[in-house]
Protein backbone atom coordinates (compact mmCIF):
# COMPACT_ATOMS: atom_id res chain seq x y z
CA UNK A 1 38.65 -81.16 219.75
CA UNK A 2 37.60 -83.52 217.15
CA UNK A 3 34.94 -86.12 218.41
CA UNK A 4 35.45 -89.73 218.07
CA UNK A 5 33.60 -90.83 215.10
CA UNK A 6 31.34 -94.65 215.39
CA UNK A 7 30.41 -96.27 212.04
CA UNK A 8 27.55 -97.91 213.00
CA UNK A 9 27.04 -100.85 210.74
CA UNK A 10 23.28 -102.29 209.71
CA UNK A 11 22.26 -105.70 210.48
CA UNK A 12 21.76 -107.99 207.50
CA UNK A 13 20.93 -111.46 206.88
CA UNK A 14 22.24 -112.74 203.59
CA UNK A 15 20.01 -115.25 201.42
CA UNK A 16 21.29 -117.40 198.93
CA UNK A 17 20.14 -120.88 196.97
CA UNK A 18 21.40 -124.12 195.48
CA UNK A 19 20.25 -125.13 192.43
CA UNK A 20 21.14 -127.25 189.68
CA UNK A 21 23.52 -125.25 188.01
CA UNK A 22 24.75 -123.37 191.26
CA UNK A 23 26.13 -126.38 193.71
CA UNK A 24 26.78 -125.74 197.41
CA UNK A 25 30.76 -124.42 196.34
CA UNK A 26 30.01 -122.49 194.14
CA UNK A 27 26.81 -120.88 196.29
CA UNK A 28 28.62 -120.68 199.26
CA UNK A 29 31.37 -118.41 197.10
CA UNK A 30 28.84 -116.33 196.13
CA UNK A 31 27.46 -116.16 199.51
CA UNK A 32 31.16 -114.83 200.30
CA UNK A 33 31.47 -112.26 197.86
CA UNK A 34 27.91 -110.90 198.95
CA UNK A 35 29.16 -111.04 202.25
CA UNK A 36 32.12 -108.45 201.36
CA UNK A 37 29.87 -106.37 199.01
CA UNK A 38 27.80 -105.81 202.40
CA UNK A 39 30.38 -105.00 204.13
CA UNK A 40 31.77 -102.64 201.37
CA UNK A 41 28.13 -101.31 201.64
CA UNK A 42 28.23 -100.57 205.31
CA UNK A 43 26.43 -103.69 206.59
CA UNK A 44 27.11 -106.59 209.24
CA UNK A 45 25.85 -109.97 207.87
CA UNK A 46 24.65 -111.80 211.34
CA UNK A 47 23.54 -114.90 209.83
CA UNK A 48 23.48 -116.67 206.25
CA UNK A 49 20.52 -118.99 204.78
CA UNK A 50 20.52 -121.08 201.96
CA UNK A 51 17.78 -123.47 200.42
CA UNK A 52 17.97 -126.16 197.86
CA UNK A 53 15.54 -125.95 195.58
CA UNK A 54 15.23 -126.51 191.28
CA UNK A 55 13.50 -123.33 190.26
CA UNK A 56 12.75 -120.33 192.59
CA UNK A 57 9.37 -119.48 193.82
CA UNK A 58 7.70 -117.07 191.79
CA UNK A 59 6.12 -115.09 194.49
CA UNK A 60 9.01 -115.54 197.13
CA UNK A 61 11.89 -116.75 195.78
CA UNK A 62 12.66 -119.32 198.34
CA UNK A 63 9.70 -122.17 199.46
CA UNK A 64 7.19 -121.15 202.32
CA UNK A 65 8.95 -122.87 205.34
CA UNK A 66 12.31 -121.14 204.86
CA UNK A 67 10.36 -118.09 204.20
CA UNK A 68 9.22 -118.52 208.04
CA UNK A 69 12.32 -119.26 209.27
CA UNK A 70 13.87 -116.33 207.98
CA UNK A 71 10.64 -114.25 208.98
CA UNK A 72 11.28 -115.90 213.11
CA UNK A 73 15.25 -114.97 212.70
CA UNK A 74 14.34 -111.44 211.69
CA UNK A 75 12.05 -110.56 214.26
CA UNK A 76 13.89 -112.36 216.81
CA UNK A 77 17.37 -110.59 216.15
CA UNK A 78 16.98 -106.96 214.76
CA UNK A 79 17.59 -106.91 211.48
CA UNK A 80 17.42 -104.15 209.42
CA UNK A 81 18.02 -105.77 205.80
CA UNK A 82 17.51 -108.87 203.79
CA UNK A 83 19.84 -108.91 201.03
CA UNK A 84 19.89 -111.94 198.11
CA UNK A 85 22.09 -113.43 195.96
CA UNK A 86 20.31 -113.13 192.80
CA UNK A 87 18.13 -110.39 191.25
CA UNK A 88 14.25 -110.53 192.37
CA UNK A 89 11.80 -109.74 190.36
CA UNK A 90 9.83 -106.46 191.24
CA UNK A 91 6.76 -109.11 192.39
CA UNK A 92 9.11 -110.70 194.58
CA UNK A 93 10.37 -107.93 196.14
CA UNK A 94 6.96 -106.37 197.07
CA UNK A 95 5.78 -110.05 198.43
CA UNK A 96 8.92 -110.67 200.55
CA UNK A 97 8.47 -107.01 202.15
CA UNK A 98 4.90 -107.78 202.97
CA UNK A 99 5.93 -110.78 204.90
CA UNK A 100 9.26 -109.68 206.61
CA UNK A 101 8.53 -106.30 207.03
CA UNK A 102 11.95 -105.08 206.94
CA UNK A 103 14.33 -103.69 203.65
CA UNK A 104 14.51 -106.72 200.66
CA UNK A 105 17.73 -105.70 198.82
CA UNK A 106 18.76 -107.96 195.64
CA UNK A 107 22.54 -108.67 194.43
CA UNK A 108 21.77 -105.47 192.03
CA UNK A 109 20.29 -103.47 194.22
CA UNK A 110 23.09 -103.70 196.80
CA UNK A 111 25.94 -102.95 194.24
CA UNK A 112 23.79 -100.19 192.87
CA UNK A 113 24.01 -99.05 196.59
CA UNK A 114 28.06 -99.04 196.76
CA UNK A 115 28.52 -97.50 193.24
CA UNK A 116 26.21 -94.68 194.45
CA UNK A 117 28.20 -94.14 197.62
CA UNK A 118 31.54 -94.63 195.49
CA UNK A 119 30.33 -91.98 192.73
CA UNK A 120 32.40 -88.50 193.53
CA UNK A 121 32.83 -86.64 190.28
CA UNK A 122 29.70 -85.37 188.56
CA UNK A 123 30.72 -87.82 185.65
CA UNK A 124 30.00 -90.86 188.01
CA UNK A 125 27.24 -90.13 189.62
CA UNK A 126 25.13 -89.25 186.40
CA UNK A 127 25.86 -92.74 185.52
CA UNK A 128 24.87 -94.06 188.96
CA UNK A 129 21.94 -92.28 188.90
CA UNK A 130 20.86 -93.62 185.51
CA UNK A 131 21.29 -96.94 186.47
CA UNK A 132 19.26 -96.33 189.64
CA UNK A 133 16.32 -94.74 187.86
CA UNK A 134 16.28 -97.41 185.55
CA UNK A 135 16.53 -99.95 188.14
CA UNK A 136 13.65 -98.15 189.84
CA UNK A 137 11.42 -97.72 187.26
CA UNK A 138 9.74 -101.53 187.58
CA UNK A 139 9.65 -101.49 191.17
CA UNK A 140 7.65 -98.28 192.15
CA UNK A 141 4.40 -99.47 194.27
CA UNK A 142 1.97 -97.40 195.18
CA UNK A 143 2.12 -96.27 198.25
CA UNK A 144 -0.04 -92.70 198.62
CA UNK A 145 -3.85 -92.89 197.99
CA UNK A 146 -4.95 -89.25 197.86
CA UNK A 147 -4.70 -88.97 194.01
CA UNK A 148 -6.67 -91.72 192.97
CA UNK A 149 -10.05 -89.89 192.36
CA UNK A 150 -10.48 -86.40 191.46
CA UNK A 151 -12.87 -84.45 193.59
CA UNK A 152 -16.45 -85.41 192.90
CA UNK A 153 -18.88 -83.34 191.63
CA UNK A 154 -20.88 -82.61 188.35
CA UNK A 155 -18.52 -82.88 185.61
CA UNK A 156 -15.96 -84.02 187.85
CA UNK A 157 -16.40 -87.72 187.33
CA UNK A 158 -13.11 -90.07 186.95
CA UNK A 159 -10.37 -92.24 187.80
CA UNK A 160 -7.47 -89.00 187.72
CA UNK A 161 -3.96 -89.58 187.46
CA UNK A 162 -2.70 -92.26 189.97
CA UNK A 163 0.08 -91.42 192.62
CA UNK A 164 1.97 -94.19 190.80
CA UNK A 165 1.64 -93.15 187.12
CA UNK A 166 2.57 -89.28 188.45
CA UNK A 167 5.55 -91.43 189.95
CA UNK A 168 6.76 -93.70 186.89
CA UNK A 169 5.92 -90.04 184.57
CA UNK A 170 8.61 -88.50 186.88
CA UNK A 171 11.17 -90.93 186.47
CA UNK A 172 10.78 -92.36 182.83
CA UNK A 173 11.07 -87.56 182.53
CA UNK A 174 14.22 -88.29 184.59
CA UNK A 175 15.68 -91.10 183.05
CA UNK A 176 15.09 -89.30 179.40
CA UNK A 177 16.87 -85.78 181.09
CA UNK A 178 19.81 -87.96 182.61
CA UNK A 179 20.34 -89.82 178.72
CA UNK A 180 20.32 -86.28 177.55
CA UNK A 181 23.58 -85.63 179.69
CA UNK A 182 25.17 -88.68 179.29
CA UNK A 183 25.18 -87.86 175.55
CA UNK A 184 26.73 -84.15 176.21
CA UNK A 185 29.56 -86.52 178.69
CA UNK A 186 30.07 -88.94 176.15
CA UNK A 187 30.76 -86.68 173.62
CA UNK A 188 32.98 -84.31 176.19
CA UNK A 189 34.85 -87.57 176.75
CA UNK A 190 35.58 -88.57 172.81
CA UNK A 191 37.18 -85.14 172.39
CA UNK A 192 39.16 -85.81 175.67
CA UNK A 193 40.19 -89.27 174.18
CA UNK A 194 40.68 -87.86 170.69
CA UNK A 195 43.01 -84.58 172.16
CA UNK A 196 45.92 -87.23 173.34
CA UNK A 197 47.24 -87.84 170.54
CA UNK A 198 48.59 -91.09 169.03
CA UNK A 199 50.67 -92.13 172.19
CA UNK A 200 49.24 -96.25 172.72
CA UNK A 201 46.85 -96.64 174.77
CA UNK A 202 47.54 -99.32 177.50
CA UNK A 203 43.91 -99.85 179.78
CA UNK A 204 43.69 -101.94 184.04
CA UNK A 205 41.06 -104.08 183.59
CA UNK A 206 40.04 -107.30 185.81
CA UNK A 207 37.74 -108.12 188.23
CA UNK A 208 36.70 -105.66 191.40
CA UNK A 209 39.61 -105.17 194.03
CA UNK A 210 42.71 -107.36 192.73
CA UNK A 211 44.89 -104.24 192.55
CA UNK A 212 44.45 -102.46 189.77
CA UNK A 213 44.88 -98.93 191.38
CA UNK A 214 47.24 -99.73 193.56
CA UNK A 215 49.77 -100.87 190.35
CA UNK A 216 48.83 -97.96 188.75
CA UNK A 217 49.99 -95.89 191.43
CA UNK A 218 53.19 -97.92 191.58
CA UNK A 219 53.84 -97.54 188.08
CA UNK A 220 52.81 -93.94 187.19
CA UNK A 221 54.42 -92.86 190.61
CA UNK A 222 50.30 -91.03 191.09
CA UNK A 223 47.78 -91.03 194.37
CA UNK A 224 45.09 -93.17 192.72
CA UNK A 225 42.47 -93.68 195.55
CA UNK A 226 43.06 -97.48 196.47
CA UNK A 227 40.79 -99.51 199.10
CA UNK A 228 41.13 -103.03 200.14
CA UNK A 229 37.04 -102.87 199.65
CA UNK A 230 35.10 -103.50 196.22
CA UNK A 231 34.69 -100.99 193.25
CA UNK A 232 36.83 -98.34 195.38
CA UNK A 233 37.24 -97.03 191.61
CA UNK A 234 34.71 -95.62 190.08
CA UNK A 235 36.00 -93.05 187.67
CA UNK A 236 38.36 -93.52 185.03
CA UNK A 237 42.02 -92.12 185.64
CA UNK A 238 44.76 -91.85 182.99
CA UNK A 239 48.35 -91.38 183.61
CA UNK A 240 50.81 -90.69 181.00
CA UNK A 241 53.81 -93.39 182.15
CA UNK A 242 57.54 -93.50 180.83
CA UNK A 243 59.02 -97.05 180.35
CA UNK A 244 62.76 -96.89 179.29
CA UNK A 245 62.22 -93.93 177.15
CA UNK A 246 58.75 -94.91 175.96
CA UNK A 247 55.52 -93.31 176.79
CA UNK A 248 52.33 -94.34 176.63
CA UNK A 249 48.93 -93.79 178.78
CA UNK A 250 48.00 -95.64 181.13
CA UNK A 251 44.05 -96.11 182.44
CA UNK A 252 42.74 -97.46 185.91
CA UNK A 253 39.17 -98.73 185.12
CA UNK A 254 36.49 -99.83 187.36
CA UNK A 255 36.55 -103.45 188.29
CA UNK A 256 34.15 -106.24 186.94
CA UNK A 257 31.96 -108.81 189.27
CA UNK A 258 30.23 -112.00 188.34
CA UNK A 259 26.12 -111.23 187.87
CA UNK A 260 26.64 -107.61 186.80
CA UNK A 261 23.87 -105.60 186.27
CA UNK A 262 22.98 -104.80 183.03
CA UNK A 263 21.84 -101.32 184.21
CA UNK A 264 25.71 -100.25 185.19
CA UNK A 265 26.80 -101.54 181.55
CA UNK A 266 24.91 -99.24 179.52
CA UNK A 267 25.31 -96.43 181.58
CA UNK A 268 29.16 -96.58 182.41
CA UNK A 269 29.15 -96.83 178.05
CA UNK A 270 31.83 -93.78 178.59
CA UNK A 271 34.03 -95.69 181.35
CA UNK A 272 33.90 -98.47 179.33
CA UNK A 273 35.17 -96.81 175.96
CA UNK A 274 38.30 -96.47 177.94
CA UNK A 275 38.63 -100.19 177.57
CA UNK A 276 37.30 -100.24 173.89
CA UNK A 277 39.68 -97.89 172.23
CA UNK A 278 42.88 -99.15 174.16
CA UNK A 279 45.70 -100.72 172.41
CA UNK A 280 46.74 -102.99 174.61
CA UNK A 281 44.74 -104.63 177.74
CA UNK A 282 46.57 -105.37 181.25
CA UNK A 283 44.43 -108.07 182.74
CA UNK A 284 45.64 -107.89 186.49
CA UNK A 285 43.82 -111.39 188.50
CA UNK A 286 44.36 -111.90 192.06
CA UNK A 287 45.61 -115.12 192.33
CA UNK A 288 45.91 -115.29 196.27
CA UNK A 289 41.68 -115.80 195.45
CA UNK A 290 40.81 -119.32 195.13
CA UNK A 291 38.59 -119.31 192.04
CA UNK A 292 40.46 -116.85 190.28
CA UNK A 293 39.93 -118.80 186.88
CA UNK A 294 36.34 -117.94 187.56
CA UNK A 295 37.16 -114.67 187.75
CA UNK A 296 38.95 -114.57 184.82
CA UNK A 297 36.08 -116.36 182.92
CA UNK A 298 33.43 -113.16 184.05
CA UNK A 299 35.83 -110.34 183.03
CA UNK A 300 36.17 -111.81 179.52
CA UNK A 301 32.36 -112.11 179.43
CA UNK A 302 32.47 -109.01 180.03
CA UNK A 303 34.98 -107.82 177.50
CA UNK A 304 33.48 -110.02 174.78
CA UNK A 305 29.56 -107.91 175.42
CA UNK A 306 31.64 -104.68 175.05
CA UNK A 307 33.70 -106.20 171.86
CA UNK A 308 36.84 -105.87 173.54
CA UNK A 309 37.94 -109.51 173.57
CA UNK A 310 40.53 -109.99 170.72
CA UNK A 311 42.69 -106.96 171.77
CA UNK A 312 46.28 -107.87 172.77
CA UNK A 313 46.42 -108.69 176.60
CA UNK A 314 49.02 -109.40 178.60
CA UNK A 315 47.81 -111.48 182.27
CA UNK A 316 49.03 -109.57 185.09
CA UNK A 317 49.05 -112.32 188.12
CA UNK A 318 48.80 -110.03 191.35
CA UNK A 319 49.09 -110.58 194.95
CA UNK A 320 51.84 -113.31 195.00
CA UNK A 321 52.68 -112.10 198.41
CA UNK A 322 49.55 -113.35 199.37
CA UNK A 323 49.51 -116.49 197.35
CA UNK A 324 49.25 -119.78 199.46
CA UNK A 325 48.53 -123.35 198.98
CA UNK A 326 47.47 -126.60 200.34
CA UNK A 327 50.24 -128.99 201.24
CA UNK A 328 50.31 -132.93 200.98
CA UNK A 329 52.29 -135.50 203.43
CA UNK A 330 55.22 -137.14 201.97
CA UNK A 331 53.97 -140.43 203.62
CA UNK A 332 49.85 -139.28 202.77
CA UNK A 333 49.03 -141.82 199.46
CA UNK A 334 45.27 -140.93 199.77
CA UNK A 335 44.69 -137.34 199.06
CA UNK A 336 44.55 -136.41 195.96
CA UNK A 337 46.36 -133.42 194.36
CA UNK A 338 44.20 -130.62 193.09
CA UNK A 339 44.61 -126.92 192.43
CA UNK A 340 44.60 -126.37 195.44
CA UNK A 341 47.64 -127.93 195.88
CA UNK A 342 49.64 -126.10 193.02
CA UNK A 343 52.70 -123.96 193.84
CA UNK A 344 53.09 -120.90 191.55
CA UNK A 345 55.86 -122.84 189.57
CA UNK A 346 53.17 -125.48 188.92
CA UNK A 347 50.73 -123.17 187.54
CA UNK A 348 53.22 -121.55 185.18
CA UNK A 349 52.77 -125.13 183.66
CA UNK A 350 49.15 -125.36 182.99
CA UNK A 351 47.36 -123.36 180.47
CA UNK A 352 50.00 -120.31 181.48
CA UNK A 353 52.49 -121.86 179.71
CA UNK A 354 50.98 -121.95 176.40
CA UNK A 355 51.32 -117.82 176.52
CA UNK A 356 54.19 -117.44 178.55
CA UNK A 357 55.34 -114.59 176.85
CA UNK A 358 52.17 -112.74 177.80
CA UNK A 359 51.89 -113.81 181.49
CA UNK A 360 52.96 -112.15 184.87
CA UNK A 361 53.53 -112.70 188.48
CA UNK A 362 54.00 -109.62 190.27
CA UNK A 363 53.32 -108.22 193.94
CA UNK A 364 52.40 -104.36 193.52
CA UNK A 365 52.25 -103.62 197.28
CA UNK A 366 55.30 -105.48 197.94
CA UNK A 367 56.84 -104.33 194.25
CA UNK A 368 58.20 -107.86 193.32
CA UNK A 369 58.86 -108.42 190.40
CA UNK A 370 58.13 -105.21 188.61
CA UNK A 371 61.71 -104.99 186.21
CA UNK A 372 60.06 -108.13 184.65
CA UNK A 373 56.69 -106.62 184.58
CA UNK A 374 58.31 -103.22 183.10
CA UNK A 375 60.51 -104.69 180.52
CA UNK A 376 57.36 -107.15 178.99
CA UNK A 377 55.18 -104.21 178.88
CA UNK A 378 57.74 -102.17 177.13
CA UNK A 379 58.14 -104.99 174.43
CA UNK A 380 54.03 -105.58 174.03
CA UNK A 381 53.77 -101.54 173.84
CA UNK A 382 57.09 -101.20 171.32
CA UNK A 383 55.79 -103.57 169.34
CA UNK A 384 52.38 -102.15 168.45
CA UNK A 385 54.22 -98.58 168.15
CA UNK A 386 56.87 -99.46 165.89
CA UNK A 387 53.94 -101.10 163.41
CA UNK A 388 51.86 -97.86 163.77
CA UNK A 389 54.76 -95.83 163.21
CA UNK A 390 57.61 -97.97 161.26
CA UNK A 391 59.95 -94.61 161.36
CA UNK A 392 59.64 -94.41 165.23
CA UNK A 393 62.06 -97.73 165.09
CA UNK A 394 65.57 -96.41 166.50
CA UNK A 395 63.93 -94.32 168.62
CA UNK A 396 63.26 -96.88 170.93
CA UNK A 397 65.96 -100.29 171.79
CA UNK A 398 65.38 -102.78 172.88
CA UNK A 399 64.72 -103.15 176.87
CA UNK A 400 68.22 -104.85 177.63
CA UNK A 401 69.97 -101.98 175.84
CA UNK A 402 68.14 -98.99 177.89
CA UNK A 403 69.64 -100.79 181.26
């Protein structure tokens, strides 16, 4: 008889800050998004605090008297973990465990945490483990004592090796070993990329859960793990797909998020190339999220640090099933009308409009839409086959004809 199984979820307060170039909307989003990476993580967030302040404290991050107030709530109510919003320095960290006495987990540290629990293949979790090391590395402290002196004695005289040099000596030896295999991966993964041939190359990319997976399940008819969580993808997955009588490959990537860390860019290099060698990007946005312009904004940050920016693209608008919007009186002269207020029809006029030809509006759970979403990815891919390979013309019609 199987035995009912509990997921028991930690306690966490979440701590964010307002600042001159982060209002109160746009920390209180943040806030949000932590709130669902905790979640993701395996965490319950029981409260939220926030502080304004112009520059964070050096030494705590936030000022003295919220310091106290989140030291009373912590004590008072259980909690296992303090998580923030923005990276701490390894300083910070150290002084806000002294004082709360309880795990102090930054914005990296935390996604660090899901990536590690996402990792399955050997692939991913050499580059999760890189990352981690290297995340590591500045904030080992001391914590052992019985190596700081050799044993006395005539001739015996000296400081010794430190527990925490014989620590940072064991990971910087780590961290060299694990560069070593990304090397042999990377190169395992160029002949990989280099054995399929000269079909294009079409790559998923966008910002963490907006359903990427879950289209390319729908349109290479494959099992694609897909979660309703953050990075559920971790590994790259390629699918050869038939459109019409066209193939091409098609790659799931792993998602983007605002703040990054810079540790998971360098070492998902190999993921990434997936993204740098395609032909042709699909840039799938939820747009049932409210800021997903900002969203948009952070994956082509992204794409521009990787040098991916200028490849064709073709904006995939997901989740239309979803999609809602604010509503104003006919007799209401006051409010004002603001995004918030836009239909889809009135967003096909703003800045969409200028690209039209390169802009979707699809529902992959629901499957509207996708004959429209089939026949402008056949053109885009046509297109850049028939200039690669001028012969290859009659092979393939045009979309209208292959109905």
């Amino acid at each position: 008889m199987l035995e009912k199984k509990t997921i028991a979820y930690e306690r966490t307060v979440l701590i964010g800050v307002i600042t001159k170039d982060q209002d109160e909307a746009k920390s209180t989003e943040y806030l949000d998004e932590l709130e669902f990476l905790t979640y993701t993580a395996g965490g319950e967030v029981v409260k939220r605090f926030t502080q304004k302040i112009d520059i964070p404290n050096p030494k705590t991050f936030i000022g003295t008297g919220k310091m106290e107030e989140v030291e009373q709530f912590v004590n008072a109510n259980e909690i296992g973990s303090v998580i923030f919003d923005d990276e701490l320095s390894p300083g910070q960290q150290r002084n806000i465990e002294r004082l709360l006495k309880c795990k102090i987990i930054d914005r990296t540290g935390l996604i660090l945490d899901i990536f590690a629990q996402r990792a399955q293949t050997s692939y991913a979790r050499t580059q999760v483990e890189l990352a981690q090391y290297q995340y590591l590395l500045p904030r080992l402290t001391g914590l052992w004592t019985h190596l700081e002196r050799q044993r006395g004695g005539i001739g015996m005289r000296g400081p010794g090796e430190t527990e925490i040099e014989t620590d940072r000596r064991i990971v910087r030896d780590k961290i060299s070993l694990l560069r070593k295999k990304m090397k042999t991966i990377d190169k395992q993964m160029a002949v990989q990329r280099g054995n399929r041939g000269a079909l294009i190359r079409v790559a998923l990319v966008g910002y963490t859960n907006v359903g990427k997976s879950t289209l390319m399940n729908v349109i290479s008819k494959s099992d694609v793990f897909a979660e309703n969580k953050l990075f559920a993808t971790l590994d790259t997955t390629v699918r050869k797909v038939v459109i019409g009588n066209l193939p091409f490959l098609l790659s799931d990537t792993v998602g983007f998020i605002r703040k990054l860390p810079t540790q998971l860019v360098d070492s998902f290099k190999s993921t990434l190339d997936e993204v740098r060698e395609a032909d042709l990007l699909l840039h799938v946005v939820d747009i049932s999220h409210p800021n997903f312009e900002d969203h948009i904004a952070s994956v082509n940050q992204i794409l521009s640090e990787i040098k991916s920016a200028d490849k064709p693209t073709v904006m995939v608008f997901n989740k239309i099933d979803a999609y809602t919007h604010e509503t104003i009186a006919s007799d209401d002269l006051i409010t004002e009308k603001t995004k918030a207020h836009y239909t889809l029809e009135d967003w096909k006029k703003t800045w969409m409009s200028s690209s039209a030809e390169k802009v979707l509006f699809i529902s992959a759970i629901n499957k509207e839409n996708l004959d429209e979403f089939k026949r402008k990815v056949y053109n885009v891919v046509r297109e850049i086959h028939v200039t690669r390979f001028p012969y290859n013309n009659f092979l393939y019609p045009d979309y209208e004809e292959l109905q």
